[in-house]
N, C-alpha and C. Protein backbone atom coordinates (compact mmCIF):
# COMPACT_ATOMS: atom_id res chain seq x y z
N UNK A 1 -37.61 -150.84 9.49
CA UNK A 1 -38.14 -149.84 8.58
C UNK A 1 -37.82 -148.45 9.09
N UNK A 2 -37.23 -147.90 8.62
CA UNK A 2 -37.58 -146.35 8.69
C UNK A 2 -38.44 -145.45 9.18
N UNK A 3 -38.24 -144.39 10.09
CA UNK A 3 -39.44 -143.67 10.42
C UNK A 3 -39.73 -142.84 9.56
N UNK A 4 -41.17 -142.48 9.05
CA UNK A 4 -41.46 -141.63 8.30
C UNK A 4 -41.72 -140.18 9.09
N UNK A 5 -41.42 -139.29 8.83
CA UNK A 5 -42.02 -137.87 9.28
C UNK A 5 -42.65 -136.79 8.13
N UNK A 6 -44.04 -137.00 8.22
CA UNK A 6 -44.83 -136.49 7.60
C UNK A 6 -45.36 -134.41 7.46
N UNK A 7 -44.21 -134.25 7.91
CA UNK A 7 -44.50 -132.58 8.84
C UNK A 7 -44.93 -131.58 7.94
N UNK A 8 -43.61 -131.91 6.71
CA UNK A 8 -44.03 -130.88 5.78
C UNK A 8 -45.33 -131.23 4.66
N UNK A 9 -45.72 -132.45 4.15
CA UNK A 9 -46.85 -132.74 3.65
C UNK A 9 -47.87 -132.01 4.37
N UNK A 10 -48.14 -132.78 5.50
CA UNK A 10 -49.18 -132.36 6.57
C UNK A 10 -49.76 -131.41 6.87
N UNK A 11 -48.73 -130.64 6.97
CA UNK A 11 -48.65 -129.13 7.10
C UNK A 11 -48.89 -128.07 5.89
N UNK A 12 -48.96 -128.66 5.18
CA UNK A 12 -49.33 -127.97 3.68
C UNK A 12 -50.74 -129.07 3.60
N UNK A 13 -50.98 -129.70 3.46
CA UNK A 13 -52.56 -130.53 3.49
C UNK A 13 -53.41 -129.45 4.37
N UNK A 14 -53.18 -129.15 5.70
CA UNK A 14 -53.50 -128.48 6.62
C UNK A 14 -54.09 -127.07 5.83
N UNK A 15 -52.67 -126.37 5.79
CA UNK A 15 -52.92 -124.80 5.19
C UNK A 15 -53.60 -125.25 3.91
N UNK A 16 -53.82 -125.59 3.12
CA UNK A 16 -54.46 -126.08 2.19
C UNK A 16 -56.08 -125.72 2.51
N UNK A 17 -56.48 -126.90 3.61
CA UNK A 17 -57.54 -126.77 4.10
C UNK A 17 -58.50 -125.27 5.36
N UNK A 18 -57.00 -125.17 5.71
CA UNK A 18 -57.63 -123.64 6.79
C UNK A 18 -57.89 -122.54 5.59
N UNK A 19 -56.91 -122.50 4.46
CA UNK A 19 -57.39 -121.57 3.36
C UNK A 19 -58.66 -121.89 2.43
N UNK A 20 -59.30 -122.77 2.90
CA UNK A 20 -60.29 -122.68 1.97
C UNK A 20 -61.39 -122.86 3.00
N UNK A 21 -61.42 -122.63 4.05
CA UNK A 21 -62.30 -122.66 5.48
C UNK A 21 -62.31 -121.34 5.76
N UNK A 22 -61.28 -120.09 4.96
CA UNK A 22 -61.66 -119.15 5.56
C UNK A 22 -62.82 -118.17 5.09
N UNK A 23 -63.56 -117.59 5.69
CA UNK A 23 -65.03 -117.16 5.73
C UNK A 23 -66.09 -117.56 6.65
N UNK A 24 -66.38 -119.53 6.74
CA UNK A 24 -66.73 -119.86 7.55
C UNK A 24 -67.18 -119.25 9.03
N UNK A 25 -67.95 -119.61 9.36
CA UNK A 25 -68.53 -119.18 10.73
C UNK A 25 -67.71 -119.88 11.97
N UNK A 26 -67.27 -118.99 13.31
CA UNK A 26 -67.40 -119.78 14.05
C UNK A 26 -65.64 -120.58 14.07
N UNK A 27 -65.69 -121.69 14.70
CA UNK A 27 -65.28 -122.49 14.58
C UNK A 27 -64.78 -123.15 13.63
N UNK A 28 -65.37 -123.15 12.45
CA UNK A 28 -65.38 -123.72 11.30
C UNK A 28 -64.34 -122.94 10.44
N UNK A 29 -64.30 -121.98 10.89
CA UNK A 29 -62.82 -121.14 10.19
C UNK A 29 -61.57 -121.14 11.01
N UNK A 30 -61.24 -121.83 12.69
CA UNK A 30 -60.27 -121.34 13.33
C UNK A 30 -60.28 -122.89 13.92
N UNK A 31 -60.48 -124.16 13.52
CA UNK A 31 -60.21 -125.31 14.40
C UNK A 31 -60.27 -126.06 13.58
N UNK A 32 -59.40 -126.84 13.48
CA UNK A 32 -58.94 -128.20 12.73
C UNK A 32 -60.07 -128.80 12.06
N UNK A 33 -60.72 -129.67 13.36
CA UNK A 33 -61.45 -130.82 13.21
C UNK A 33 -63.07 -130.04 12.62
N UNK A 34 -63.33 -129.02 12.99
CA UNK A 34 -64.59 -128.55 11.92
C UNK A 34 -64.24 -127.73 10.89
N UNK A 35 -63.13 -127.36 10.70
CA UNK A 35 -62.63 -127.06 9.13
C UNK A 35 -62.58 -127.78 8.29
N UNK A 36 -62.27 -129.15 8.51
CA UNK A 36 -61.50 -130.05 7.42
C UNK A 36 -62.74 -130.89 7.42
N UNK A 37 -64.05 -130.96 8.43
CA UNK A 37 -65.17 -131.39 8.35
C UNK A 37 -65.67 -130.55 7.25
N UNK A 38 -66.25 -129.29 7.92
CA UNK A 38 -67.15 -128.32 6.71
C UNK A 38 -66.00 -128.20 5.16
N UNK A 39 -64.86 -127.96 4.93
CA UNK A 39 -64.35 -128.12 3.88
C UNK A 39 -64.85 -129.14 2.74
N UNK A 40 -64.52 -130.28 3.54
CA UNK A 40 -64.87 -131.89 2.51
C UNK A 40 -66.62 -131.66 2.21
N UNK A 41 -67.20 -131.62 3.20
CA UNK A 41 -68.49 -131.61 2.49
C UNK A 41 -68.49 -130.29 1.76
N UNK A 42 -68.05 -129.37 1.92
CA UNK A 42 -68.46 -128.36 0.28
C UNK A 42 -67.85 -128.87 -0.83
N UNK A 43 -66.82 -129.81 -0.48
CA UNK A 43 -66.11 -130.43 -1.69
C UNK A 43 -66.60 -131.43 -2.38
N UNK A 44 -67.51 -131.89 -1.68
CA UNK A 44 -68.72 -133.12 -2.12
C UNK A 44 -69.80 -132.52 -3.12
N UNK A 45 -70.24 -131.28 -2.07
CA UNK A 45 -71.58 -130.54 -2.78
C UNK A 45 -70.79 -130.04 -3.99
N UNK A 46 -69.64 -129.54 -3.94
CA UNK A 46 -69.35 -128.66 -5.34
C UNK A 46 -68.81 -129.81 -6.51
N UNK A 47 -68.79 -130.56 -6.30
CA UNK A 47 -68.67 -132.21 -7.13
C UNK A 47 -69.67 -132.55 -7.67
N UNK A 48 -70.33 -132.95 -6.87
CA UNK A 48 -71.90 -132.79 -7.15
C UNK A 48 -72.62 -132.06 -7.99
N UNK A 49 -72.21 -130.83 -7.81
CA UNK A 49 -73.16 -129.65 -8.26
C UNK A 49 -72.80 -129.13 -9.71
N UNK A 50 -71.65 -129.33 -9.90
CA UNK A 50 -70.88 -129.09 -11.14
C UNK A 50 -71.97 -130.05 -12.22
N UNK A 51 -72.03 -131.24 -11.65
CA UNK A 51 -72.75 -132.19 -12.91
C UNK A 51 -74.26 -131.89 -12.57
N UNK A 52 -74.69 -131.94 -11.35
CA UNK A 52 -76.27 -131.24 -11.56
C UNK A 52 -76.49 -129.97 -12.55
N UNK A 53 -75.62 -129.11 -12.42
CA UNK A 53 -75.83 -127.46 -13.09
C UNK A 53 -76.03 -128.20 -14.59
N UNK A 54 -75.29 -128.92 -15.17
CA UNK A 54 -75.61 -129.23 -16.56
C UNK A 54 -76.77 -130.10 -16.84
N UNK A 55 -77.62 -130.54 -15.79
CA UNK A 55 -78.99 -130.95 -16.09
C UNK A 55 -79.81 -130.13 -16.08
N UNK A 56 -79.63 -128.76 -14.41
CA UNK A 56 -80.43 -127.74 -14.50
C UNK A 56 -80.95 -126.86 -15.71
N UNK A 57 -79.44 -126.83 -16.72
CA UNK A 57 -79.82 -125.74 -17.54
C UNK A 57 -80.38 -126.27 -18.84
N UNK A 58 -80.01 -127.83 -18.46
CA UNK A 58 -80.95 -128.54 -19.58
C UNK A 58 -81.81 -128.11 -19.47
N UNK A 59 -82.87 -128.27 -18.13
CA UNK A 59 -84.18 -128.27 -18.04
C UNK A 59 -84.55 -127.07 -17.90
N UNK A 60 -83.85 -125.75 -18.11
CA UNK A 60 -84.31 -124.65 -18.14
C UNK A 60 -84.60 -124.45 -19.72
N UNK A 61 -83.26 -124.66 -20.26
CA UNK A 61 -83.70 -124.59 -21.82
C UNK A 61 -84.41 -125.05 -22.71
N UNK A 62 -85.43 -126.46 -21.70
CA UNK A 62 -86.39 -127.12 -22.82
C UNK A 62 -87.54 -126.61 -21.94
N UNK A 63 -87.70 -125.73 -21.17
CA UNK A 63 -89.03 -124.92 -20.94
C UNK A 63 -89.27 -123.77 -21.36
N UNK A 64 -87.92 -123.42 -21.91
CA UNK A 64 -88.20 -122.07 -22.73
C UNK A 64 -88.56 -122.25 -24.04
N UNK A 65 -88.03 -123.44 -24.15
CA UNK A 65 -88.21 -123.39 -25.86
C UNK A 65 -89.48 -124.44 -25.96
N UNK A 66 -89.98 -124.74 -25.13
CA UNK A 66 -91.31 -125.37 -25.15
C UNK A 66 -92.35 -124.43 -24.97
N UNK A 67 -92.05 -123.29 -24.17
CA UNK A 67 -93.21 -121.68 -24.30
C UNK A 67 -92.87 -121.22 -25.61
N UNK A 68 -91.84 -121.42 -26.46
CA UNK A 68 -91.89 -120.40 -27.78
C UNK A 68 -92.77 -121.51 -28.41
N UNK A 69 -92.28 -122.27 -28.14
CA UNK A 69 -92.98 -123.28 -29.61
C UNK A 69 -94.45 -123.45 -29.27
N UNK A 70 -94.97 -123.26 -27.89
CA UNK A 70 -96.21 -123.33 -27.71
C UNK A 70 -96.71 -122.10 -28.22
N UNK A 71 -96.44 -120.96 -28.83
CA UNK A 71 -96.69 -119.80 -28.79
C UNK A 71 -96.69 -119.51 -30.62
N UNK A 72 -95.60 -120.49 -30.90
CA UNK A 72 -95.98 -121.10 -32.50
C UNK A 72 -96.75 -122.04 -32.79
N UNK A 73 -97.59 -122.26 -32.07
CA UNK A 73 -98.73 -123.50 -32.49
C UNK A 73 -98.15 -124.77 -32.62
N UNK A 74 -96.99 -125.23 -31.84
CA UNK A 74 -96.32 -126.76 -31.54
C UNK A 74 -96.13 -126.48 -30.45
N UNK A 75 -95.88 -128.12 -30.23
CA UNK A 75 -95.39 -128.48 -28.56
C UNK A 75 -93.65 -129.05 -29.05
N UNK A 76 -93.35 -128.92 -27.60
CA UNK A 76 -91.57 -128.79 -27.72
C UNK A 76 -91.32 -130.58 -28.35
N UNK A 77 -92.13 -131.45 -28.39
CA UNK A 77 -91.98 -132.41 -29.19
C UNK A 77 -92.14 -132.17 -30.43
N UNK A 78 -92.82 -132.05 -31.07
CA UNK A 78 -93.41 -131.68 -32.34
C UNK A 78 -92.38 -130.74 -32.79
N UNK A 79 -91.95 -129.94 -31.77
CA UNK A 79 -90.92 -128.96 -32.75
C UNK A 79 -89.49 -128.90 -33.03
N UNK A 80 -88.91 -130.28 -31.67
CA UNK A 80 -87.91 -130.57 -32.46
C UNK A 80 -87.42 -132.51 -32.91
N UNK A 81 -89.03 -132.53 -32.78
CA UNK A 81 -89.30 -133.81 -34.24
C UNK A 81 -89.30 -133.35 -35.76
N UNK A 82 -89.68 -132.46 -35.86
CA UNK A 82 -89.56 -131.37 -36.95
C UNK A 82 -88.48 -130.75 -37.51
N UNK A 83 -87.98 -130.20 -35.94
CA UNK A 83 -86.49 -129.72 -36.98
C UNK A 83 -85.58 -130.98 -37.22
N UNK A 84 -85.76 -132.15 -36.63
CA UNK A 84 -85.05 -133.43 -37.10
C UNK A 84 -85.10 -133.92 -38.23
N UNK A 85 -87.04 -133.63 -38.43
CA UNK A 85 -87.26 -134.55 -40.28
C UNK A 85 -86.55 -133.27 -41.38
N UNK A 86 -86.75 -131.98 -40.90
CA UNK A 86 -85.97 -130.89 -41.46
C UNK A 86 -84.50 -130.86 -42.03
N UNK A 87 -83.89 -131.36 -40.86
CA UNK A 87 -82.44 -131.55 -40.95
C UNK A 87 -81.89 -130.54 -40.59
N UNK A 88 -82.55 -129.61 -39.50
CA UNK A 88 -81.70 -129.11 -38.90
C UNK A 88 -81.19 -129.20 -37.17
N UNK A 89 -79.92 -129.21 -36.78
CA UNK A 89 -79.58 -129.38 -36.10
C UNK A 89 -78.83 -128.23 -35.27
N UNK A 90 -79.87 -127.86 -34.39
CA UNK A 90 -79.36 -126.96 -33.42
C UNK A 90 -79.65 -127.28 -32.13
N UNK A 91 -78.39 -126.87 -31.23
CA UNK A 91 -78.53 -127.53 -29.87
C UNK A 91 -79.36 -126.12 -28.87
N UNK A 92 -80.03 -126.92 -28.22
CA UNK A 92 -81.64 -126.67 -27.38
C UNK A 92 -80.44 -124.96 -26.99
N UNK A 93 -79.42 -124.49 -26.38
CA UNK A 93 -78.89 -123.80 -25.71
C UNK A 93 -78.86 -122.79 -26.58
N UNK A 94 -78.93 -123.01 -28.02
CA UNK A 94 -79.15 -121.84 -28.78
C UNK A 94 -80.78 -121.31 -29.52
N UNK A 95 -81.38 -122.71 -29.51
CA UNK A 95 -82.76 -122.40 -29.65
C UNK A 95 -83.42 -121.67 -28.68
N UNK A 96 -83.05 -121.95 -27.29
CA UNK A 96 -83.19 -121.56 -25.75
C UNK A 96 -83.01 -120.16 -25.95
N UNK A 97 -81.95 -119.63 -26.59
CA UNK A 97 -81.59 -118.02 -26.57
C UNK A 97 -82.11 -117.50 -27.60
N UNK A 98 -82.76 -118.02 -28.77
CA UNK A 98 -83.38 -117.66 -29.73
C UNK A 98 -84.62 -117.60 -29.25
N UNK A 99 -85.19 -117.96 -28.34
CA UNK A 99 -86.75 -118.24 -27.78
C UNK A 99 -86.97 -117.31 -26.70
N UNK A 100 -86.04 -116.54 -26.47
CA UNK A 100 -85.67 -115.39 -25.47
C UNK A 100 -85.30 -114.27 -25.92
N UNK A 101 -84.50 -113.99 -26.97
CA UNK A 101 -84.18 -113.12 -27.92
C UNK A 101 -84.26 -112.14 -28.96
N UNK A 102 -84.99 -113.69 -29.88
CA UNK A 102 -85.13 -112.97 -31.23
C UNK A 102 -86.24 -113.88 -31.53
N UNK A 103 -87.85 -113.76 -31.24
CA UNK A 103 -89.28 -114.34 -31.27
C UNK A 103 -89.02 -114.52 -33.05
N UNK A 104 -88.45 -113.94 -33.89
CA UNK A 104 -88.67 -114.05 -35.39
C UNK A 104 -87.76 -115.06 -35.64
N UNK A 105 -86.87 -115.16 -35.36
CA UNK A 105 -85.72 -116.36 -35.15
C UNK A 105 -86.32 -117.30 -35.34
N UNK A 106 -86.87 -117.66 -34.07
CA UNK A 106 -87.48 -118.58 -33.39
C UNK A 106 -88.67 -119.09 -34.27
N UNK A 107 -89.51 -118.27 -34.78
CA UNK A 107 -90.89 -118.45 -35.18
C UNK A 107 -90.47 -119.30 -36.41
N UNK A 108 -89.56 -118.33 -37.77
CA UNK A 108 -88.97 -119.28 -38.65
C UNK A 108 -88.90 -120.64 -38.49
N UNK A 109 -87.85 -120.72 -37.38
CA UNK A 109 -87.24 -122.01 -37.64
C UNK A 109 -88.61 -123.08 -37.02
N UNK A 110 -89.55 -122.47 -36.32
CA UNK A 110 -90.87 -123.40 -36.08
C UNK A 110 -92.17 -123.70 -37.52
N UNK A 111 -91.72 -122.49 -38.31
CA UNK A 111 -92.11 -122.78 -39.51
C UNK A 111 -91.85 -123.78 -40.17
N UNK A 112 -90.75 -123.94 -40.72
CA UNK A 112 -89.58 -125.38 -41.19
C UNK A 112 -89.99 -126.51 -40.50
N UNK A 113 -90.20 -126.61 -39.19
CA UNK A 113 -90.59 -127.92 -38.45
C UNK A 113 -91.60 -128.35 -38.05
N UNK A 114 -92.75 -127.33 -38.71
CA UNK A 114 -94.31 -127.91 -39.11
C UNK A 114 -94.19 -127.72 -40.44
N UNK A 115 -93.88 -127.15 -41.05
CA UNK A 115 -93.57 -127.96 -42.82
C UNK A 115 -93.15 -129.31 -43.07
N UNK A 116 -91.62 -129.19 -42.06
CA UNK A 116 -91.39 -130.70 -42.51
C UNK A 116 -92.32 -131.97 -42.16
N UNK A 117 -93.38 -131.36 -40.47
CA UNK A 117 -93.75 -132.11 -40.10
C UNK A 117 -95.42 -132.46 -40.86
N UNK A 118 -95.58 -131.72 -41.60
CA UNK A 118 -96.61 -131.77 -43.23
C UNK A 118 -96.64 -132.19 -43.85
N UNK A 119 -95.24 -132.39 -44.26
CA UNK A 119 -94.53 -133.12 -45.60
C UNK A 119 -94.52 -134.38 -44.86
N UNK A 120 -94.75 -134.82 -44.18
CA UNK A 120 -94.39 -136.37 -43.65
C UNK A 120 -95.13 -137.36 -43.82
């Protein structure tokens, strides 16, 4: 078999990794073996974190819009069980900014979803 010589891969894997180690503290910016350590685990956490952030802001946006709607005389069930029997369909990220925004927005469309939830 053939010898393989890996130099130029390697060596670009390497700089790869010292460039994204730089800032780091210490060691961790100027030596191999704790660069390419601390590197991978931020590469884990930022993997990670990418799909957590889209639960976070879930759960930011159904506490905001659970204080408006508490503030319209429903709870964040009731109000978008309501806008469901209603038929309207708006996603929580814009109700969220309407519940932060524009309180008349908001109040409306909680109108509609204790009507509909009247009519039921």
């Amino acid at each position: 078999m053939p010898r393989v010589r890996s130099n130029v891969a390697r060596l670009k894997r390497k700089k790869q990794v010292m460039k994204a180690a730089r800032g780091y503290f210490g060691a961790r910016s100027k030596l191999w073996g704790p660069a390419k350590e601390s590197v991978e685990r931020a590469w884990r956490y930022a993997y990670r974190d990418r799909k957590n952030k889209k639960r976070e802001f879930r759960r930011l946006w159904i506490v905001r819009i659970n204080a408006a709607a508490h503030q319209n005389g429903l709870n964040y069930n009731q109000f978008i069980f309501g806008l469901g029997k209603a038929g309207l369909e708006v996603d929580r990220k814009v109700l969220a900014e309407l519940a932060v925004n524009d309180a008349a927005a908001f109040a409306m469309l909680a109108d509609q979803a204790r009507a509909a939830l009247g009519a039921a």
